[in-house]
C-alpha atoms as a PDB file:
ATOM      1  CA  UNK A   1     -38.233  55.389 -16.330  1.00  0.00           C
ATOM      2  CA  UNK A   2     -35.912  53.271 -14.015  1.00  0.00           C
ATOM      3  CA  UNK A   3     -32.703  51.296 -15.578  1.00  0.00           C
ATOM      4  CA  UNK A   4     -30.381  49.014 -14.468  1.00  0.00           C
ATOM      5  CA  UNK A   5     -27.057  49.638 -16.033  1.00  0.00           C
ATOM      6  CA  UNK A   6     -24.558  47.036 -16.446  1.00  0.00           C
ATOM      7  CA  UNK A   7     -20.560  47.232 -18.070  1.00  0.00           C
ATOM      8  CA  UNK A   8     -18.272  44.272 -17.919  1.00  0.00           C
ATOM      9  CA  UNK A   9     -17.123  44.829 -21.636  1.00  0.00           C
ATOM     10  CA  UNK A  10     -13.541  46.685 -20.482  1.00  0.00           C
ATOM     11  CA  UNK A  11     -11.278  47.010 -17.430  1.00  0.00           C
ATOM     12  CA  UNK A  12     -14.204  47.419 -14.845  1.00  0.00           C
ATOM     13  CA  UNK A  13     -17.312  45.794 -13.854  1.00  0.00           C
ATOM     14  CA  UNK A  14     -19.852  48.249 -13.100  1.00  0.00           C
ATOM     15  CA  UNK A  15     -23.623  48.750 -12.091  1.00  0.00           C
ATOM     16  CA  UNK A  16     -26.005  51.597 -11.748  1.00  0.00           C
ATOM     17  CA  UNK A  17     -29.692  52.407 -11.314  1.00  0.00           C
ATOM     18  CA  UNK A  18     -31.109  54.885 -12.737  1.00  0.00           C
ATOM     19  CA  UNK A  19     -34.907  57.040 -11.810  1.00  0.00           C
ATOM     20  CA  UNK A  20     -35.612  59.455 -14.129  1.00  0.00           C
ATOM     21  CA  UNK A  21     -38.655  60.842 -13.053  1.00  0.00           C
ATOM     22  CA  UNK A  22     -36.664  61.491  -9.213  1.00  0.00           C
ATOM     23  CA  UNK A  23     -34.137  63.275 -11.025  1.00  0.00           C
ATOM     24  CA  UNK A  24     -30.838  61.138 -11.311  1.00  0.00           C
ATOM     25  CA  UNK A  25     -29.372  57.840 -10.018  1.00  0.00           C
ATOM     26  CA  UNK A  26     -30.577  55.920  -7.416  1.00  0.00           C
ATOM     27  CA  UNK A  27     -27.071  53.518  -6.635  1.00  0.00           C
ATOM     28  CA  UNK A  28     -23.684  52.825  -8.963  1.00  0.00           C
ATOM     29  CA  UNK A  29     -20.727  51.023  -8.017  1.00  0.00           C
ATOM     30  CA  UNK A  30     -17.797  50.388 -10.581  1.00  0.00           C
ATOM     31  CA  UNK A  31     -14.627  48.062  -9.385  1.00  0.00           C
ATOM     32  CA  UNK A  32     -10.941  48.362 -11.689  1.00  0.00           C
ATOM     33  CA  UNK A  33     -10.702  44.799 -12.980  1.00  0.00           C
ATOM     34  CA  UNK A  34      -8.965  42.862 -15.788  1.00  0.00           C
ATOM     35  CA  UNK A  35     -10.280  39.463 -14.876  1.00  0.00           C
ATOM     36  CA  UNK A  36     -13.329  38.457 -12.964  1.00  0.00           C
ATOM     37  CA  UNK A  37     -16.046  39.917 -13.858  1.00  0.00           C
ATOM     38  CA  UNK A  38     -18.526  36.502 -13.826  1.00  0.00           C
ATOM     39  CA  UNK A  39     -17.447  36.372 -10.152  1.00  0.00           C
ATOM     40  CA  UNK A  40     -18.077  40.407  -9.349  1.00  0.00           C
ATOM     41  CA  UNK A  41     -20.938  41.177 -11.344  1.00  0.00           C
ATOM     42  CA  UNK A  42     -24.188  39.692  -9.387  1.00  0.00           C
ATOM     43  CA  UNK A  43     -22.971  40.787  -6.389  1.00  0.00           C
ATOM     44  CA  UNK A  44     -22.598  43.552  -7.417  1.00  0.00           C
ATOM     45  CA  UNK A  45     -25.963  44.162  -8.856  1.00  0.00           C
ATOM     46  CA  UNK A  46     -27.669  42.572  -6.153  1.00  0.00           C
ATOM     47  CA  UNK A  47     -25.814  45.385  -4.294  1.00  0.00           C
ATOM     48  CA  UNK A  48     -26.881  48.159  -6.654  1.00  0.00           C
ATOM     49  CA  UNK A  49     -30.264  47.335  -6.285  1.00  0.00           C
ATOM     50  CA  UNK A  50     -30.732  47.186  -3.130  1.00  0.00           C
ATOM     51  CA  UNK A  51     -28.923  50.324  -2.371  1.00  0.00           C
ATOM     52  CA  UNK A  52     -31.511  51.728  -4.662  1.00  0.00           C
ATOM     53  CA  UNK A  53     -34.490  49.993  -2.905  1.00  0.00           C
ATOM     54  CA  UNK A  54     -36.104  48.160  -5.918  1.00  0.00           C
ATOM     55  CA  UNK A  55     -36.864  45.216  -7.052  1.00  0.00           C
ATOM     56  CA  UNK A  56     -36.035  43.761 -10.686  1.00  0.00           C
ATOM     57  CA  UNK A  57     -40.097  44.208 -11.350  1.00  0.00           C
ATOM     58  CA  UNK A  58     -39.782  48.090 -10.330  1.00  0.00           C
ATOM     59  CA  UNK A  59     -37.500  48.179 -13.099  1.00  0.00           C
ATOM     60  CA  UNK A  60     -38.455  49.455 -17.045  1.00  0.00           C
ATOM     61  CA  UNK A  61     -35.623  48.277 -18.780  1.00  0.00           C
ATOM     62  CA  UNK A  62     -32.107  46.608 -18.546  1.00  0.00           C
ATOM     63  CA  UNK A  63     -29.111  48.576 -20.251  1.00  0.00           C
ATOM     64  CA  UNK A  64     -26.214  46.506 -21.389  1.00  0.00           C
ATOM     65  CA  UNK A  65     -22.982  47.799 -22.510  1.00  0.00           C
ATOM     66  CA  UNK A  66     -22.173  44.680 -25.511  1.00  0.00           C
ATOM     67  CA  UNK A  67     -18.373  46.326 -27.034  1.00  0.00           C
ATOM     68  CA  UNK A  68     -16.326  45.878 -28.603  1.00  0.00           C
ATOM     69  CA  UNK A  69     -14.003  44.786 -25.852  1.00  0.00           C
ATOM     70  CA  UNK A  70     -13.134  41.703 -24.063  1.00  0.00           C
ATOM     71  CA  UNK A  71     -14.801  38.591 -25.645  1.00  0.00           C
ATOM     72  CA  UNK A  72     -15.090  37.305 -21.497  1.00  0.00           C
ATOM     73  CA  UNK A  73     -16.309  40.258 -19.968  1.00  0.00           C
ATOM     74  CA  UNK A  74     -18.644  41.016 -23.481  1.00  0.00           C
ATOM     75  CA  UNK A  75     -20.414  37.957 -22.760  1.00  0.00           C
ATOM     76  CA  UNK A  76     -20.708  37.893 -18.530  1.00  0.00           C
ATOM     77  CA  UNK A  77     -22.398  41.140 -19.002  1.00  0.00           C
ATOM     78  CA  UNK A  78     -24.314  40.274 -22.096  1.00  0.00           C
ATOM     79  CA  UNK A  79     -25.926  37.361 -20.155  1.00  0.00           C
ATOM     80  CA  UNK A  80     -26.911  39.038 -16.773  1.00  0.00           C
ATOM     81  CA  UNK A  81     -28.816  41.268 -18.670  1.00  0.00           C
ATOM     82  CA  UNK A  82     -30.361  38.401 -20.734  1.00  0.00           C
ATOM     83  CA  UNK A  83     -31.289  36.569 -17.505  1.00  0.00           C
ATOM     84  CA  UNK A  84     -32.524  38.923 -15.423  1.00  0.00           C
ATOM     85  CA  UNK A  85     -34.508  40.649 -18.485  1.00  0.00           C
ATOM     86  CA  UNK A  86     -35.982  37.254 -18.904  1.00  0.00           C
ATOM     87  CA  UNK A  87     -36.728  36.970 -15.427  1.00  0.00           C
ATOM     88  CA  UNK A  88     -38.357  40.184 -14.781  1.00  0.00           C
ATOM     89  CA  UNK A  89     -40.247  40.246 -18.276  1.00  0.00           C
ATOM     90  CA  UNK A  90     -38.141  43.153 -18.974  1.00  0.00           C
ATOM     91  CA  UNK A  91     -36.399  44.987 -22.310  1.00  0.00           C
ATOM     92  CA  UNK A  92     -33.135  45.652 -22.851  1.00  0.00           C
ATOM     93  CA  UNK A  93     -31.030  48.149 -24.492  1.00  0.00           C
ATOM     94  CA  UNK A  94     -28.340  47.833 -26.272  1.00  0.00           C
ATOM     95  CA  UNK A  95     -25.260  50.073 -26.296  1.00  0.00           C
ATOM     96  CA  UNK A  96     -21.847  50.269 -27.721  1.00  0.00           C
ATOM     97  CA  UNK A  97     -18.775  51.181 -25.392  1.00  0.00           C
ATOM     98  CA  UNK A  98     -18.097  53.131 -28.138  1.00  0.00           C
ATOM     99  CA  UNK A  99     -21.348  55.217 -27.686  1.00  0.00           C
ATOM    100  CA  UNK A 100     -20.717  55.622 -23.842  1.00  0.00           C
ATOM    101  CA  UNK A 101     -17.105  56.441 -24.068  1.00  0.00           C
ATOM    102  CA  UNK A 102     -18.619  59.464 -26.300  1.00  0.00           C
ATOM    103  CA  UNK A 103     -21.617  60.111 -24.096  1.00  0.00           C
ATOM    104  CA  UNK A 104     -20.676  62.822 -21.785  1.00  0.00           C
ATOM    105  CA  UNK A 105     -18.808  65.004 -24.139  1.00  0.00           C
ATOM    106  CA  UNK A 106     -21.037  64.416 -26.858  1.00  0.00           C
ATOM    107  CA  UNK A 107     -23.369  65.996 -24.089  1.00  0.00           C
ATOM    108  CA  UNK A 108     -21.232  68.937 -23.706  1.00  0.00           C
ATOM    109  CA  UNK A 109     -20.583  69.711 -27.343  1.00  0.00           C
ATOM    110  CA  UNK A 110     -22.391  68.237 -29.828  1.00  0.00           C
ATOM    111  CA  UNK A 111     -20.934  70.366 -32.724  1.00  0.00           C
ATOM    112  CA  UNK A 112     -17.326  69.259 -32.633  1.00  0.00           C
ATOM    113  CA  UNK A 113     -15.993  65.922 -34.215  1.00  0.00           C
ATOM    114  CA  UNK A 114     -15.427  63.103 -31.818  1.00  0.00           C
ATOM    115  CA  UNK A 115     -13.001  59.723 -32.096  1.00  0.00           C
ATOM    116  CA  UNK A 116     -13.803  57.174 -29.364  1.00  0.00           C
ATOM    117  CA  UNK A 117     -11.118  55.087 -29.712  1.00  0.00           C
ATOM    118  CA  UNK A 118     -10.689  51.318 -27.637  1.00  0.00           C
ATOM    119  CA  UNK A 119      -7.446  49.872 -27.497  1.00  0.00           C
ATOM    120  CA  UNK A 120      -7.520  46.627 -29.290  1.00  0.00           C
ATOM    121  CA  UNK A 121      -3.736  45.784 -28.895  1.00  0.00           C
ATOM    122  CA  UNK A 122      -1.488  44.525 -31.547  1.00  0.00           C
ATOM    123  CA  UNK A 123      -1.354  48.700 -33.098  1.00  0.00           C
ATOM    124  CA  UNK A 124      -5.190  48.548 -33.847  1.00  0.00           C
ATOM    125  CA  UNK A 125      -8.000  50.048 -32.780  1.00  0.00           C
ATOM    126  CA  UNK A 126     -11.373  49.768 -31.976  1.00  0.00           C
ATOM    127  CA  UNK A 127     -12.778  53.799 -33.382  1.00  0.00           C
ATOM    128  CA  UNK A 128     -16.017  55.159 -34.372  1.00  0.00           C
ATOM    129  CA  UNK A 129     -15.732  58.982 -35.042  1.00  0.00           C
ATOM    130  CA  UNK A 130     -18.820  61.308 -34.765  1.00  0.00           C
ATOM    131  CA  UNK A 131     -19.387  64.530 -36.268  1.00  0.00           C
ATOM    132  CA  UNK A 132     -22.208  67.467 -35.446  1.00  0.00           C
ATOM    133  CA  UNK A 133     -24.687  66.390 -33.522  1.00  0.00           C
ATOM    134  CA  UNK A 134     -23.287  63.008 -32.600  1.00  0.00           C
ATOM    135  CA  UNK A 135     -24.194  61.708 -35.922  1.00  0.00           C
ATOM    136  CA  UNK A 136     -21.585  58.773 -36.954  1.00  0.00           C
ATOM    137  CA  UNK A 137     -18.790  59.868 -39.380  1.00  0.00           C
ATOM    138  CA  UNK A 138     -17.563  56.400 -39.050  1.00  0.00           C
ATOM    139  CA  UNK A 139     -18.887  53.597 -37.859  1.00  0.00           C
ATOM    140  CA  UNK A 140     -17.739  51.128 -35.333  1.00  0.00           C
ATOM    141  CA  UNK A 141     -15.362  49.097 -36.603  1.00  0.00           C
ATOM    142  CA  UNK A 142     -11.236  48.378 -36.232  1.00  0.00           C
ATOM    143  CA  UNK A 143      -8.916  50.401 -37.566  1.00  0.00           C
ATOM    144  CA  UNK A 144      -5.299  50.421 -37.422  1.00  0.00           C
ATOM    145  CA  UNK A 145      -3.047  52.351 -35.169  1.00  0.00           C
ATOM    146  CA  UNK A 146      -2.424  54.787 -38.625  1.00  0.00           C
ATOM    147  CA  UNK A 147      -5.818  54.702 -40.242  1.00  0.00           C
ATOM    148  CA  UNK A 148      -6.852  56.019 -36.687  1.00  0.00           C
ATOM    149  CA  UNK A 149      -4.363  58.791 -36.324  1.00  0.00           C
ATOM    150  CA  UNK A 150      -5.194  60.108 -40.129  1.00  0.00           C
ATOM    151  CA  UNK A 151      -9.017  60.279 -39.433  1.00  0.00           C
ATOM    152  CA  UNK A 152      -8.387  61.931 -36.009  1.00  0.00           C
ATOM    153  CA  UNK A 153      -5.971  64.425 -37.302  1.00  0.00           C
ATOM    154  CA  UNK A 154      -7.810  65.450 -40.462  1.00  0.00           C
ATOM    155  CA  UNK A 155      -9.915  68.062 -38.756  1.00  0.00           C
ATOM    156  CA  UNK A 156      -9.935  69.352 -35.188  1.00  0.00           C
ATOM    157  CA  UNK A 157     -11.056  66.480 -32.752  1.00  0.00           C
ATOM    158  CA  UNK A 158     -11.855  65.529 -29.138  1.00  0.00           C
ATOM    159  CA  UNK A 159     -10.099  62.155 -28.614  1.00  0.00           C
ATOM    160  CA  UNK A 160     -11.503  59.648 -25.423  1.00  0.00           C
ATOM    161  CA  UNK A 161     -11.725  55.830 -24.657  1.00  0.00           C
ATOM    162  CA  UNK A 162      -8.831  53.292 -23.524  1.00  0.00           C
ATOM    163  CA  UNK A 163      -6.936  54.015 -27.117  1.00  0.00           C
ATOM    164  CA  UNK A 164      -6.777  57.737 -26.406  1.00  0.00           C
ATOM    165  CA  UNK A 165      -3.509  57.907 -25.134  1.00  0.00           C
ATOM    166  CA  UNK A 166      -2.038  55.420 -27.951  1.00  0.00           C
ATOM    167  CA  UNK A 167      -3.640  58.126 -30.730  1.00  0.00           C
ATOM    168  CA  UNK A 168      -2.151  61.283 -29.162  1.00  0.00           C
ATOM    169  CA  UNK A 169       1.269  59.583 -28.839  1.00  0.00           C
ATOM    170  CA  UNK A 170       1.446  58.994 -32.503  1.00  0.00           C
ATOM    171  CA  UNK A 171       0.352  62.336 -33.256  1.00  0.00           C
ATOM    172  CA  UNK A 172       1.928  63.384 -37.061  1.00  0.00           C
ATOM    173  CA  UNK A 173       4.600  66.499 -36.292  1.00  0.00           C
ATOM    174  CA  UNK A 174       3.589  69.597 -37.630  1.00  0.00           C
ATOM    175  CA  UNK A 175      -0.339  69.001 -37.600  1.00  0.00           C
ATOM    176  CA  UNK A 176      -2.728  70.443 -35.283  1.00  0.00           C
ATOM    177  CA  UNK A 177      -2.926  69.354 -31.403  1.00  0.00           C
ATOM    178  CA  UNK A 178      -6.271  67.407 -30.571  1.00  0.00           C
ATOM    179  CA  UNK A 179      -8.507  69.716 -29.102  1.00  0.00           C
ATOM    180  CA  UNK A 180      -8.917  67.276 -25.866  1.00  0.00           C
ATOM    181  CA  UNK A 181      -7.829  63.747 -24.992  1.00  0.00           C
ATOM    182  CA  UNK A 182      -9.165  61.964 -22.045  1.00  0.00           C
ATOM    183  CA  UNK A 183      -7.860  58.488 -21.604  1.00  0.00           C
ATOM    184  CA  UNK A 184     -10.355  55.493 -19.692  1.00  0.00           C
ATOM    185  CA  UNK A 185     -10.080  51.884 -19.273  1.00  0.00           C
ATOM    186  CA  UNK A 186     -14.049  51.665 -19.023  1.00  0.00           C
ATOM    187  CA  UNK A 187     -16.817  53.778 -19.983  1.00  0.00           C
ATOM    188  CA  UNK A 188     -18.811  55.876 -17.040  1.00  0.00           C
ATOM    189  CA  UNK A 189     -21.756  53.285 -15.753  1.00  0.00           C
ATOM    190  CA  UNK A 190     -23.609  56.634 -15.040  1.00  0.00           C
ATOM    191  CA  UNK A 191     -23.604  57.692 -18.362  1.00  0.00           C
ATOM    192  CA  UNK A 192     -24.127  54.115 -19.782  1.00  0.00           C
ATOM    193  CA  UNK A 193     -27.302  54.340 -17.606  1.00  0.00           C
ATOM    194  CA  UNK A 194     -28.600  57.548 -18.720  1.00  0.00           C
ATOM    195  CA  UNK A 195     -27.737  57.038 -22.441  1.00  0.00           C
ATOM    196  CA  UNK A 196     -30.363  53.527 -21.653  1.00  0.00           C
ATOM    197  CA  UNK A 197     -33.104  56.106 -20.684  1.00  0.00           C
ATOM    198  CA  UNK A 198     -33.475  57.371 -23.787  1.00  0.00           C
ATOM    199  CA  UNK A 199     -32.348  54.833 -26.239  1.00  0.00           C
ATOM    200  CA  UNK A 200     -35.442  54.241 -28.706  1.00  0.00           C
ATOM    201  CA  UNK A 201     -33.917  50.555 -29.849  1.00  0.00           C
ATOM    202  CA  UNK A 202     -34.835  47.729 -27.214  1.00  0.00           C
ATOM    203  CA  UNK A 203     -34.484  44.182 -27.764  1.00  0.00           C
ATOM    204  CA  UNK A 204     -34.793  40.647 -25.725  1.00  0.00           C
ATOM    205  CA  UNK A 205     -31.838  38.996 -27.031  1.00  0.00           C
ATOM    206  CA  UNK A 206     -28.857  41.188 -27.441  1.00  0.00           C
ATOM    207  CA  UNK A 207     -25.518  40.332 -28.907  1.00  0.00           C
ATOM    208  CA  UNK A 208     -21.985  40.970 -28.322  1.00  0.00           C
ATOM    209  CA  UNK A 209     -20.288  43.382 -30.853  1.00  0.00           C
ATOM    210  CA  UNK A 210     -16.771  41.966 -31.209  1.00  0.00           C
ATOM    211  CA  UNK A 211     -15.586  43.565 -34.332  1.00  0.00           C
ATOM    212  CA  UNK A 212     -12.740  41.120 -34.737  1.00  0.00           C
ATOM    213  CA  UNK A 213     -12.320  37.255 -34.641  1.00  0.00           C
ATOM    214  CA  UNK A 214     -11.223  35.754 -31.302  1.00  0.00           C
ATOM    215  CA  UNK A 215      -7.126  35.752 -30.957  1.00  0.00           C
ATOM    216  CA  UNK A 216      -6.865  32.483 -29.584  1.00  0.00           C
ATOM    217  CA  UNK A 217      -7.834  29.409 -32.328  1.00  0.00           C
ATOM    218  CA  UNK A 218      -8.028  25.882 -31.484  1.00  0.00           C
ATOM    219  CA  UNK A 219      -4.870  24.015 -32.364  1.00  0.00           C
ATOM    220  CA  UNK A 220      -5.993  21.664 -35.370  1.00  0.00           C
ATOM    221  CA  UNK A 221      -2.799  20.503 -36.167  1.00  0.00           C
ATOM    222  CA  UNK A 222      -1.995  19.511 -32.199  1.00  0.00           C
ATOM    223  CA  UNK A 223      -4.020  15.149 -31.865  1.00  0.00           C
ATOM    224  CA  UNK A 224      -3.770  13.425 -28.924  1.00  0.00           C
ATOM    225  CA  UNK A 225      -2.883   9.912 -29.679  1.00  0.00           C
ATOM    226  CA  UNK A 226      -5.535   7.152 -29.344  1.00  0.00           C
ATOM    227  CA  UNK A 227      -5.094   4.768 -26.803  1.00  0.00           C
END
C-alpha cells in the first residue's frame, strides 16, 4: 500500500508518502503557513514524490485531510487530491483533522477519553471527543468555548489540536487537571498518511467538512450605481 498524504486544511501545508509493505514513509515535508497554500502545495508534492522515487501511477491511493479548518486551505488541498486522483485513476481517502489531530495518541491509548479540539475563533470550537477504543463520544461538530470545557472536564481527558491551549485556560477551579494537553496548529502529515493506509472508506469526489457557514457574506445592501 503506498499513499500520498496531503494537509492544507490548518496552519501548514504538508505532504508525505507513505510504503507500507517497506515499513514506513518514503518522503514528508510540512512548511508553518497561514496563507499560501495554492502557491506551496504542488511544489511541494512534486517534491515529496520524487524524494520518494515514484510516480503518481506507483501510487494506491490519495489521502486528503478535508477539516474543518480554513475554507482556502480546505479547498487547495481538497482539489490536488481530486486532480491528481483523477489523473492517476486513483482513490482517495477522506479524513477529518479532527481524526489526525487524535491519531497518534489514540495509538498510544485507546482506552482513555479524547477531545480534539480546533480553534474556530470567535470563543468556539471545532471538538469531536472519543471514548474507548477511539469510538466517537461526540461527533464533529462546533461547540462553544463552554460547551467544550464541560464535555472535556466531565471525566478525565487527553486534550490536543490548535484549541487545546484555549480549553485548558478556561479550565473550571476546583475540577480535575486534564490528564495531557498538547497544543498544534496542524495535524502530523505522517500520521495523516498512515491513518490513509488503513482507512476502509475511499471515494473519487471528496468534500470539504466546514462545520460552519463562511464569515465573510456578500454585501447585498452595498449597489453600485448604473451608469
Amino acid at each position: 500500500m503506498r499513499v500520498l498524504a496531503i494537509d492544507t486544511a490548518l496552519a501548514a501545508c504538508s505532504a508525505a508518502v507513505l510504503d507500507v509493505e517497506s515499513g514506513g514513509l518514503l518522503a514528508h515535508e510540512s512548511l508553518p503557513m497561514e496563507r499560501g497554500h495554492a502557491e506551496a502545495l504542488v511544489p511541494m508534492i512534486a517534491r515529496v514524490m520524487s524524494d520518494a522515487g515514484l510516480d503518481f501511477a506507483e501510487l494506491d491511493r490519495i489521502a486528503v485531510t478535508i477539516g474543518p479548518g480554513s475554507f482556502t486551505g480546505l479547498r487547495v488541498g481538497v482539489s490536488a487530491a481530486r486532480g491528481i486522483a483523477l489523473a492517476a485513476e486513483k482513490p482517495i481517502v477522506a479524513l477529518t483533522t479532527l481524526a489526525a489531530f487524535a491519531a497518534p495518541h489514540i495509538s498510544a491509548d485507546d482506552t482513555t477519553p479524547l477531545l480534539s479540539a480546533i480553534d474556530a475563533r470567535n470563543e468556539q470550537l471545532y471538538i469531536q471527543l472519543v471514548g474507548r477504543g477511539g469510538r466517537a463520544i461526540v461527533a464533529p461538530r462546533l461547540a462553544g468555548l463552554r460547551e467544550a470545557v464541560r464535555l472535556a472536564s466531565g471525566t478525565p481527558t487527553r486534550i490536543v489540536g490548535s484549541g487545546a491551549g484555549l480549553v485548558q485556560a478556561n479550565w473550571p477551579a476546583g475540577t480535575p487537571a486534564p490528564l495531557f494537553v498538547e497544543t498544534s496548529t496542524a495535524p502530523d502529515i505522517d500520521w495523516v498518511a498512515r491513518l490513509g493506509a488503513v482507512a476502509a472508506d475511499t471515494t473519487s469526489e471528496p468534500k470539504p467538512l466546514y462545520l460552519r457557514n463562511p464569515d465573510a457574506r456578500p454585501q447585498d445592501a452595498f449597489r453600485l450605481s448604473r451608469r
